[in-house]
Protein backbone atom coordinates (compact mmCIF):
# COMPACT_ATOMS: atom_id res chain seq x y z
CA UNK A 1 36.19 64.20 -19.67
CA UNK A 2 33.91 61.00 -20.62
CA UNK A 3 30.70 61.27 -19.48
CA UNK A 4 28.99 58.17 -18.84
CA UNK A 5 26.61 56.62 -20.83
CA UNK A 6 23.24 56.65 -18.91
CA UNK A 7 21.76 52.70 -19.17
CA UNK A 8 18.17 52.65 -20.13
CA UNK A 9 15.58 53.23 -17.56
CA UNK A 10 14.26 49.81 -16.47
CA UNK A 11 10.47 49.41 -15.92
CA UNK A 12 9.37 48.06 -12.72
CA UNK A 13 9.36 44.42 -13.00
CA UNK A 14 5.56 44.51 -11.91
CA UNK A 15 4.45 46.61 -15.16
CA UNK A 16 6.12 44.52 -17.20
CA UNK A 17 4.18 41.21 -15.96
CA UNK A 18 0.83 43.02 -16.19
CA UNK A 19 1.14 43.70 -19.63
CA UNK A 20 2.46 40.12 -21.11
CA UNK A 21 -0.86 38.91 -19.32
CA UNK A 22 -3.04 41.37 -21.07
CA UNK A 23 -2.01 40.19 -24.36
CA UNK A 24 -2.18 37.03 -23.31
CA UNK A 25 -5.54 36.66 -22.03
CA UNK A 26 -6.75 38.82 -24.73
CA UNK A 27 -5.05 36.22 -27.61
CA UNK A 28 -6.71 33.13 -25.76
CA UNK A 29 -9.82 34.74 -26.13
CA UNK A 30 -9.34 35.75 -30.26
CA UNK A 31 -8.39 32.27 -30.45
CA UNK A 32 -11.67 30.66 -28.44
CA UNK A 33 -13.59 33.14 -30.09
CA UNK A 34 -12.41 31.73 -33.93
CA UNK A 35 -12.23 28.25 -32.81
CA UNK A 36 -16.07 28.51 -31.53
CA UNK A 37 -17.06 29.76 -35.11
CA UNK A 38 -15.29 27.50 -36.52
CA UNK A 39 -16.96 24.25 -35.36
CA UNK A 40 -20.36 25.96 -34.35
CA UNK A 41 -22.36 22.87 -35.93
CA UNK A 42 -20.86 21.07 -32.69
CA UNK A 43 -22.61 23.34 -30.68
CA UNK A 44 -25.79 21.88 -28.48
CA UNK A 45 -29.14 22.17 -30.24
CA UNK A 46 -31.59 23.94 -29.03
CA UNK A 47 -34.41 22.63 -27.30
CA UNK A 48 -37.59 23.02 -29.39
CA UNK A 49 -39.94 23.61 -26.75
CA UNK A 50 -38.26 26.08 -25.08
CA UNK A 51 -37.62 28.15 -29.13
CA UNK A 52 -39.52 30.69 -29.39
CA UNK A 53 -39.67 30.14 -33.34
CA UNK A 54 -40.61 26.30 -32.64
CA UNK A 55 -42.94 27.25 -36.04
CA UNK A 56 -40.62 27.24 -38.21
CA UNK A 57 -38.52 24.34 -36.89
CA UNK A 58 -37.96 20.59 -38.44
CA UNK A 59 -36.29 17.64 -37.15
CA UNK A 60 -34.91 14.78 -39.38
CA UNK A 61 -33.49 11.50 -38.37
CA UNK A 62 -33.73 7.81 -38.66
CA UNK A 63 -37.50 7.38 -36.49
CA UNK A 64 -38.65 4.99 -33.86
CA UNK A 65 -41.92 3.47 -34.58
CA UNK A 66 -44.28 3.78 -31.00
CA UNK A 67 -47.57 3.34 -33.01
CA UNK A 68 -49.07 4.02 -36.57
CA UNK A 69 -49.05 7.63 -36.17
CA UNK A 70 -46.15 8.38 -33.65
CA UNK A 71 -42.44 8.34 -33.89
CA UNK A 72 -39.94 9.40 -32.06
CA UNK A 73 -36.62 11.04 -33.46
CA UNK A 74 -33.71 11.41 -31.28
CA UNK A 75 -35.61 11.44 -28.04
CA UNK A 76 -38.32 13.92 -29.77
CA UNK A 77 -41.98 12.31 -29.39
CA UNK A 78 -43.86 13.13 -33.24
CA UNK A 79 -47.32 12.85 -33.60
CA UNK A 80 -48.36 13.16 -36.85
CA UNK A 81 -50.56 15.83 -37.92
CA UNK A 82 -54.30 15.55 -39.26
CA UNK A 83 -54.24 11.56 -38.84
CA UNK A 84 -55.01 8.80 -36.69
CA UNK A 85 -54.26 5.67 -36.23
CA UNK A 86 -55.46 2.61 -34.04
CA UNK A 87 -53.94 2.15 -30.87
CA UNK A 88 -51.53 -0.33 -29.48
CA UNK A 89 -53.76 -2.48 -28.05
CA UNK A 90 -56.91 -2.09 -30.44
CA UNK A 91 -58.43 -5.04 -32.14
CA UNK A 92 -60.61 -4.75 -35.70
CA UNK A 93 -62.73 -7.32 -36.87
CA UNK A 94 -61.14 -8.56 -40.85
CA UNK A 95 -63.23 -9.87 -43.53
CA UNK A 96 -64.15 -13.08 -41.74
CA UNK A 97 -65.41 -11.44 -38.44
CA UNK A 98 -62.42 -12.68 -36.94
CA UNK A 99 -60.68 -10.03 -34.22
CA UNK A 100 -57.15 -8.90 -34.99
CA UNK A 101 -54.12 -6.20 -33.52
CA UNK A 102 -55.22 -3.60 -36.08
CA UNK A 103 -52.92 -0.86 -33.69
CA UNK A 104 -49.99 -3.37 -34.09
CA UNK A 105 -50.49 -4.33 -37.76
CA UNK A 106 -50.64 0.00 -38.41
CA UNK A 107 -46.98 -0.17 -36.45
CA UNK A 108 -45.65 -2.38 -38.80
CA UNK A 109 -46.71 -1.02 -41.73
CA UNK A 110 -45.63 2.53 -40.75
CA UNK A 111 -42.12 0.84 -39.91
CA UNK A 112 -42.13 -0.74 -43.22
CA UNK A 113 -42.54 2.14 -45.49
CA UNK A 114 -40.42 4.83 -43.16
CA UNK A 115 -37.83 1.87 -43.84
CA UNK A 116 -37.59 2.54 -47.34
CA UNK A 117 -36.49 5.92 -47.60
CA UNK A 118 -34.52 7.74 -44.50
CA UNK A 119 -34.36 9.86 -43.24
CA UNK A 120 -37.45 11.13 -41.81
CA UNK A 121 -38.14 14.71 -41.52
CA UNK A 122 -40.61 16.38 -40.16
CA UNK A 123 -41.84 20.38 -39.92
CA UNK A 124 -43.34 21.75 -37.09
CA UNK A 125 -47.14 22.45 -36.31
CA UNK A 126 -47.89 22.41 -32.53
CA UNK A 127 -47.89 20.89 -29.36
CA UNK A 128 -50.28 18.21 -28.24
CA UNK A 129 -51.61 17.76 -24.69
CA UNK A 130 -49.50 15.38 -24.19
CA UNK A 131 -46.12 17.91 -25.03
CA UNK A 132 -45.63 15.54 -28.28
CA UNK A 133 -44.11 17.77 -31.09
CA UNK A 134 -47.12 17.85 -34.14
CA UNK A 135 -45.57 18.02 -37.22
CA UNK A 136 -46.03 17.05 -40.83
CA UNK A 137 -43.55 14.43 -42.05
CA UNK A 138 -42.00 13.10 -45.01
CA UNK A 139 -39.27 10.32 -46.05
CA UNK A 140 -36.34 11.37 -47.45
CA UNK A 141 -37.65 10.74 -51.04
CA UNK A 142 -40.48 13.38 -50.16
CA UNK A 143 -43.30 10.67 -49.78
CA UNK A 144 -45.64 12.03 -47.34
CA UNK A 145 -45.75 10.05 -43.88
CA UNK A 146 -49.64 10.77 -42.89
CA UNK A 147 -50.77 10.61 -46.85
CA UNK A 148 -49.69 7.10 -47.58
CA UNK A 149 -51.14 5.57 -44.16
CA UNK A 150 -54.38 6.94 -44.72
CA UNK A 151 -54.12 5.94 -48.35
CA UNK A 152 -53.43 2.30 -47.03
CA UNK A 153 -56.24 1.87 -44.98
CA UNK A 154 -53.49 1.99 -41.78
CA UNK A 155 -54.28 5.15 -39.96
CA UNK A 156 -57.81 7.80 -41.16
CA UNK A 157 -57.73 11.21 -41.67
CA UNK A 158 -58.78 13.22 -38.41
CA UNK A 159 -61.61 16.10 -39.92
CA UNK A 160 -60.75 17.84 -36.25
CA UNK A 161 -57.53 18.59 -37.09
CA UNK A 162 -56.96 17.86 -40.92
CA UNK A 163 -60.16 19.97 -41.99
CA UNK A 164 -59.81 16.86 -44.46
CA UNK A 165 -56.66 17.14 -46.08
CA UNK A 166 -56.47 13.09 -46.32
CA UNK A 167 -60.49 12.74 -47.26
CA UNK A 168 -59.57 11.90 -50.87
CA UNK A 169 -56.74 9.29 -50.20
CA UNK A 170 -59.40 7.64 -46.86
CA UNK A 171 -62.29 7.10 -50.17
CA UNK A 172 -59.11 5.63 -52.34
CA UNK A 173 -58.71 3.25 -49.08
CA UNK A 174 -61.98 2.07 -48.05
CA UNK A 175 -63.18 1.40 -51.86
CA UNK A 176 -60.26 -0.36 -52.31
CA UNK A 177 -61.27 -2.29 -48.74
CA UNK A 178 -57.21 -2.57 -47.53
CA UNK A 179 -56.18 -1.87 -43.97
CA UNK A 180 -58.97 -1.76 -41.49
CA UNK A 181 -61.43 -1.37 -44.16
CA UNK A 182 -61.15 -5.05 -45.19
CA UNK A 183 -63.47 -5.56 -42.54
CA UNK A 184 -65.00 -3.60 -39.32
CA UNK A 185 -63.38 -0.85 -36.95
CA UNK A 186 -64.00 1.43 -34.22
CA UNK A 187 -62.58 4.98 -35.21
CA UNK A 188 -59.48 5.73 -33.09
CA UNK A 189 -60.78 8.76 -31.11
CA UNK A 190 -64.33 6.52 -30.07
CA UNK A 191 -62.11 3.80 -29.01
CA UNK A 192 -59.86 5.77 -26.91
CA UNK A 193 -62.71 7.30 -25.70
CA UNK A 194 -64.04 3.84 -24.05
CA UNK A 195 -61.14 2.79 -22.84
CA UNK A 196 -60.11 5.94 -21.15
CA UNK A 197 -57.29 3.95 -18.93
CA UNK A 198 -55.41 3.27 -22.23
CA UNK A 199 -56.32 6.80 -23.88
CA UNK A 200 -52.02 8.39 -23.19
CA UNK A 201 -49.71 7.84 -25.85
CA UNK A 202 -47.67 4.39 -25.82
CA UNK A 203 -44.24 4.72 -24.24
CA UNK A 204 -42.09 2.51 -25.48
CA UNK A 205 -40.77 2.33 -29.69
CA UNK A 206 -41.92 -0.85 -31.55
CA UNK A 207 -38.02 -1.43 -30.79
CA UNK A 208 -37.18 -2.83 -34.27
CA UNK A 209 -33.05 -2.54 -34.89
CA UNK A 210 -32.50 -1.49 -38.18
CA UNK A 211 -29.21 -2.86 -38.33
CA UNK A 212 -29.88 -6.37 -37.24
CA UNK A 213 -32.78 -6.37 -40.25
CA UNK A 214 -30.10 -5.46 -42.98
CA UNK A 215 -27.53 -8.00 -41.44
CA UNK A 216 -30.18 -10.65 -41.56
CA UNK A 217 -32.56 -10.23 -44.56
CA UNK A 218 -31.89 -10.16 -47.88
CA UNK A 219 -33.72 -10.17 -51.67
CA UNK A 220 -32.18 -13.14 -52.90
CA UNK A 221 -33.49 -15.78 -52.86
CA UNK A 222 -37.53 -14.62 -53.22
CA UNK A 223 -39.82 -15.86 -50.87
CA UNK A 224 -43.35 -16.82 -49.90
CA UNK A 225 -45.36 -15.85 -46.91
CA UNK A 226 -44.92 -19.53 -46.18
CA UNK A 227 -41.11 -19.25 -46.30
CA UNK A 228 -40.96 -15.80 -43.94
CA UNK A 229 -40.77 -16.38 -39.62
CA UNK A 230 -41.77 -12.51 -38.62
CA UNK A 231 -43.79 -9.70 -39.23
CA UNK A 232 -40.89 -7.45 -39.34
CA UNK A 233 -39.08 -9.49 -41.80
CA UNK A 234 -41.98 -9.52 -43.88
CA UNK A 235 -42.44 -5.76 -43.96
CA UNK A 236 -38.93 -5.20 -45.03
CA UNK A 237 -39.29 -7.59 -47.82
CA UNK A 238 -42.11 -5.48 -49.04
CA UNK A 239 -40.54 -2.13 -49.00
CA UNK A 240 -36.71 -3.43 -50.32
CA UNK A 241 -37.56 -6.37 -52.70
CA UNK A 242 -38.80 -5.70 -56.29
CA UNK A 243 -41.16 -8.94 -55.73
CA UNK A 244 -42.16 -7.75 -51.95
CA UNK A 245 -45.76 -6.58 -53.19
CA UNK A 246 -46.63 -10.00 -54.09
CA UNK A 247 -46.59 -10.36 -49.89
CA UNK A 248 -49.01 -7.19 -49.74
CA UNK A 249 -53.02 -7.68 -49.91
CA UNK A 250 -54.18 -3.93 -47.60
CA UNK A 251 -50.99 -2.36 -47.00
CA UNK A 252 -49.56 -5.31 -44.07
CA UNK A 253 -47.27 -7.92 -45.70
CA UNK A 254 -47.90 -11.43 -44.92
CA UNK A 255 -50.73 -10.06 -42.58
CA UNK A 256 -51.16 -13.75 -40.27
CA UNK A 257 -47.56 -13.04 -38.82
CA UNK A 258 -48.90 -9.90 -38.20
C-alpha cells in the first residue's frame, strides 16, 4: 500500500507575522542608526551655556559688529576679553577740543578690520554678568581681535581683567596719539559708571550687510576722502584697497564721515 506523504506542518499564521516584524523593526533601526552616523555634522549644536566643557569651546563665523569690543556670531553675544572699548553713545574730545562719537568711530573700525579676514573665531573664557560669552578672538588670518584695537587707539586694555596683556600695544597707541588718544577721553568703565542708565550692553549689530558692500564698492578707480559718501564705505576701502591707508590718520578712515 502507498502511504501518504504527510504535507509540512504549517505554522500558525500569527507566528509567522510576529517574526517578519521583528526583523523588520530591528533593520529600520540598523539603518537609522548608520544613517545618524553618517550625517552627524547635521546634528543640532549644542548650546554653550548649558556644556559643561564651555572651557574648551570656540565659535567661528562671519561677526556682527554691536560695539568696539562686542560681536555677535550666529546669535552668540562675544565680548572680548581683557579690553574695552567706548560705548555707543560716548563722545571724546579730538585734537581741536571738538566732541566726537568715539563709541561709533571704535564700531567702525572694528567692522573694518574683522572685514578683512573671515572668519572670526573665538575661544572661550567666561561668562559676563550680562550671560555674554568672553572669549579671545582672532580673524581667520590669526590677527588678534582685542590686540590690534588696543594697538589702534580704538578700544584700551582693561588691567581688571587683562592683568595687562595689551599694556605694551596701549603705550604703542597713545605715543603714536591715534584713536582716542589724538585728543581727550573718559576711560570706558568711568563713563559707564556716570551714566549708569546706559551702562547694559547695546542690543542691536551696527547692521552693516556684507554683501551689499562687495556688490557696491570696489578698488578701481582710487579715491579721496573727498570722493567717498559713508563711513562704512570708507572702512572697507581701507582694509581691501592697497592705497586704503592713505584714508587712515588713528586707525578710522576718512574719520569726518565718521
Amino acid at each position: 500500500m502507498l502511504r501518504r506523504m504527510r504535507s509540512p506542518r504549517r505554522r500558525p499564521l500569527g507566528v509567522v507575522q510576529r517574526r517578519l516584524i521583528l526583523v523588520t523593526v530591528a533593520a529600520a533601526g540598523a539603518l537609522a542608526a548608520q544613517t545618524a552616523m553618517q550625517h552627524s555634522d547635521h546634528m543640532p549644536e549644542l548650546h554653550l551655556p548649558n556644556w559643561t566643557g564651555a572651557g574648551l569651546a570656540t565659535i567661528a563665523g562671519v561677526a556682527s559688529v554691536i560695539d568696539g569690543d562686542t560681536i555677535e556670531i550666529r546669535g552668540q553675544r562675544i565680548r572680548f576679553n581683557g579690553i574695552d572699548a567706548p560705548e555707543s553713545q560716548q563722545l571724546c574730545k579730538n585734537a581741536n577740543g571738538a566732541d566726537y562719537p568715539c563709541g561709533r568711530r571704535s564700531a567702525a573700525a572694528l567692522d573694518g578690520f574683522l572685514a578683512a579676514s573671515k572668519p572670526v573665531q573665538c575661544t572661550f573664557v567666561t561668562w559676563d554678568r550680562y550671560h555674554r560669552y568672553i572669549g579671545d578672538c582672532r580673524r581667520a588670518d590669526g590677527a588678534s581681535v582685542a590686540a590690534w584695537m588696543v594697538e589702534h587707539g580704538q578700544a584700551l586694555d582693561w588691567p581688571r581683567y587683562s592683568h595687562g596683556t595689551y599694556a605694551e600695544k596701549q603705550a604703542t597707541a597713545e605715543a603714536s596719539k591715534v584713536g582716542i588718544w589724538v585728543g581727550k577721553f573718559q576711560s570706558p568703565w568711568d563713563w559707564r559708571t556716570e551714566h549708569a542708565d546706559g551702562a547694559a550692553p547695546s542690543s542691536q549689530p551696527l547692521g552693516i550687510s556684507r554683501q551689499q558692500v562687495a556688490q557696491s564698492y570696489s578698488c578701481q578707480p582710487r579715491r579721496t576722502c573727498s570722493q567717498i559718501g559713508s563711513c562704512e564705505e570708507a572702512q572697507w576701502y581701507l582694509s581691501n584697497c592697497p592705497w586704503g591707508r592713505k584714508l587712515d590718520r588713528d586707525g578710522v578712515a576718512c574719520e569726518t564721515l565718521c
